[in-house]
Protein backbone atom coordinates (compact mmCIF):
# COMPACT_ATOMS: atom_id res chain seq x y z
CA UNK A 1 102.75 92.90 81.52
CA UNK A 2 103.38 96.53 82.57
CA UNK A 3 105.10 98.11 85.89
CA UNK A 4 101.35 98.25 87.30
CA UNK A 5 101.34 94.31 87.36
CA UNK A 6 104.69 94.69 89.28
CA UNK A 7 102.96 97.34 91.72
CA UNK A 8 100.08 95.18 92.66
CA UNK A 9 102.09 91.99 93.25
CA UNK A 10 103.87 94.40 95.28
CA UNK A 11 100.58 96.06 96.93
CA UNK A 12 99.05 92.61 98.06
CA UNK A 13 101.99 91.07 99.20
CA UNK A 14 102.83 94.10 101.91
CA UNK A 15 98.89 94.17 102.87
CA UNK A 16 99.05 90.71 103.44
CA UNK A 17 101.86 90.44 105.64
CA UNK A 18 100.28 93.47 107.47
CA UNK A 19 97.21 91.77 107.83
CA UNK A 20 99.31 88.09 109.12
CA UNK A 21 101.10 90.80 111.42
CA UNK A 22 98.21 92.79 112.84
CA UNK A 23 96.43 89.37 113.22
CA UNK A 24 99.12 88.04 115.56
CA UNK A 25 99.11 87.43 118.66
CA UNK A 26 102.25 88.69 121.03
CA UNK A 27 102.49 85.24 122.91
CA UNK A 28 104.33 82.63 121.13
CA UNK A 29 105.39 79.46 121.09
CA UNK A 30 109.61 78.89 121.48
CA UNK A 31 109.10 76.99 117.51
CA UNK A 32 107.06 79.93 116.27
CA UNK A 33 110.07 82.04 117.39
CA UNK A 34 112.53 80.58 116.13
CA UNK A 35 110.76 79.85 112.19
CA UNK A 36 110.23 83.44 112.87
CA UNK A 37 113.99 84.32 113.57
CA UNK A 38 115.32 82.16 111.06
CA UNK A 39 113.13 84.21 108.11
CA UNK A 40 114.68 87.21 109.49
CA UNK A 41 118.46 86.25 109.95
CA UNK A 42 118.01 84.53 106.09
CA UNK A 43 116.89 88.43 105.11
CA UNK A 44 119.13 89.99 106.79
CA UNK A 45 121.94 88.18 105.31
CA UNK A 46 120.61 88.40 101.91
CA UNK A 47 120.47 91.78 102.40
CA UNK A 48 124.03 91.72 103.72
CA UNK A 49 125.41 89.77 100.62
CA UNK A 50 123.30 91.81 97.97
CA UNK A 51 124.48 95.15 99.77
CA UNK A 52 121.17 97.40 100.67
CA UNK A 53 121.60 100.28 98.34
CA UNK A 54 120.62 97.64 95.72
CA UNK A 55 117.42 96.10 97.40
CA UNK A 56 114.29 96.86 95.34
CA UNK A 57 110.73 95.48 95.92
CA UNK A 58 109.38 95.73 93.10
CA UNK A 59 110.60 93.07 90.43
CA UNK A 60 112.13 95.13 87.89
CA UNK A 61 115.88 95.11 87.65
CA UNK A 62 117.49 98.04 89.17
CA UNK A 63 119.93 100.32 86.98
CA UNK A 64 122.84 99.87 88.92
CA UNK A 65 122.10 95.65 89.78
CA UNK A 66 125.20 92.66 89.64
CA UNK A 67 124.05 89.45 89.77
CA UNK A 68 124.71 88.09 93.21
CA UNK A 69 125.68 83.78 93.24
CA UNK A 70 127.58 84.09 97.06
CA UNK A 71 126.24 83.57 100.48
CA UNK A 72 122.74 82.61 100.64
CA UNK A 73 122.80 83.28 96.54
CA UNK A 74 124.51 79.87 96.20
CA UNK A 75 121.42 77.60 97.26
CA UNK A 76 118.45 79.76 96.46
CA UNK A 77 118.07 82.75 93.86
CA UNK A 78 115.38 84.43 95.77
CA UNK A 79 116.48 84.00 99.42
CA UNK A 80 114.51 87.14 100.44
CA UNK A 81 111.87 86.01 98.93
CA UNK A 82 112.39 82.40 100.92
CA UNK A 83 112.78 84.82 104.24
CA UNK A 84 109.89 86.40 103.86
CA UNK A 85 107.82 83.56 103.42
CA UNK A 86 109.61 81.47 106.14
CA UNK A 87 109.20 84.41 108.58
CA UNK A 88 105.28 84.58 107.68
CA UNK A 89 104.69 80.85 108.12
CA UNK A 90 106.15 81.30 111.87
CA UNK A 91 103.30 84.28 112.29
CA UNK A 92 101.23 82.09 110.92
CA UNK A 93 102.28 79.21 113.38
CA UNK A 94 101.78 81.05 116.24
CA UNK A 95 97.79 81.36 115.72
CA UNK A 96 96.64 78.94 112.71
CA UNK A 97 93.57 79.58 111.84
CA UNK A 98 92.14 78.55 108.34
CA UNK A 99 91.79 82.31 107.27
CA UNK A 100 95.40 83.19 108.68
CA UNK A 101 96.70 79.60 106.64
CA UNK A 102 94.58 80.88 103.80
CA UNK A 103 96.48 84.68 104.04
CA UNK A 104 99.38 82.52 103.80
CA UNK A 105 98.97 80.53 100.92
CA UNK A 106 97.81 84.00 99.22
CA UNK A 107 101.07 85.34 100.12
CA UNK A 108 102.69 82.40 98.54
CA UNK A 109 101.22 82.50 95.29
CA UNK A 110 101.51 86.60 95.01
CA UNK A 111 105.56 85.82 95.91
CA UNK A 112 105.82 83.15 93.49
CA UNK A 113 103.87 85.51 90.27
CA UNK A 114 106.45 88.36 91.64
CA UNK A 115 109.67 85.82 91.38
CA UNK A 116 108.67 84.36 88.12
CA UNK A 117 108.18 87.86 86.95
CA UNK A 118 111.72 89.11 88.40
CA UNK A 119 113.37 85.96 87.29
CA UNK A 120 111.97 87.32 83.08
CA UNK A 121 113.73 90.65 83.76
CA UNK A 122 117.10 89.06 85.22
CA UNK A 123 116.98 86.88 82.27
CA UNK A 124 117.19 89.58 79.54
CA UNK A 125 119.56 91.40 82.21
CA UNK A 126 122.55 89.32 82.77
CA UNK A 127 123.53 86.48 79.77
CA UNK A 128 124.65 84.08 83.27
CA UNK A 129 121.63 84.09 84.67
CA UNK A 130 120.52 80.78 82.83
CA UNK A 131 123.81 79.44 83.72
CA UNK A 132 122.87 79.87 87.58
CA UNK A 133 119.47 78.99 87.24
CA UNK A 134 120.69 75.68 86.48
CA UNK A 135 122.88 75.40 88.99
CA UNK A 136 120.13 76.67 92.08
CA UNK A 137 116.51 76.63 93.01
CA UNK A 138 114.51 79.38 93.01
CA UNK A 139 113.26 79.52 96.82
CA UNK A 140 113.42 76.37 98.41
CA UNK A 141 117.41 74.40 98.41
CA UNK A 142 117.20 71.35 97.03
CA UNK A 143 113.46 71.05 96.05
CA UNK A 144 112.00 74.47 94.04
């Protein structure tokens, strides 16, 4: 599949979360806040741990990439991936609607076509990488 695969995966999954976003409403519930929160403390540790200069959206390996297995590396391979998605189900909490829930599970399944694709190039990138994928999930500890 070619880099425009990568770009649309890419495309739908920010339109969707803008869509979950502008759909939101600004009152919440203390639960939806804190799903919410969690999401983005999860991110922003990843992002921590991986160091920013390295983040990339799209799923292609960047040039200058080391395989991160510390912090929230050790229970999930994907935890931005897991942030993002835990941080959408609180927007989606907060007003749940069967279109919103269906935006959701949209989001899901465009996140889970861009890991499988990113988890192909980390494969032919680092020789470990089979070596950690049997020793963590791929987005949810303990389960997937």
């Amino acid at each position: 599949m070619s880099a425009a695969f990568s770009k649309t995966l890419v495309l739908l999954q920010m339109a969707l979360l803008v869509i979950l976003a502008a759909t939101t409403p600004l009152r919440a519930a203390p639960v939806s806040i804190f799903v919410m929160t969690s999401g983005g403390l999860l991110g922003i540790w990843a992002l921590i741990v991986m160091r920013l200069r390295r983040l990339r959206i799209m799923p292609e390996v960047h040039p200058d990439a080391v395989l991160v297995m510390r912090g929230p590396y050790r229970r999930v391979r994907h935890p931005m991936y897991t942030a993002v998605l835990v941080f959408a189900a609180g927007m989606v909490s907060m007003h749940p609607t069967p279109e919103r829930i269906a935006l959701f599970l949209f989001l899901a399944v465009v996140m889970i076509a861009k890991l499988l694709r990113e988890e192909r190039f980390l494969m032919a990138a680092f020789p470990e990488y089979a070596a950690y994928q049997k020793t963590t999930k791929r987005l949810v500890p303990f389960f997937w």
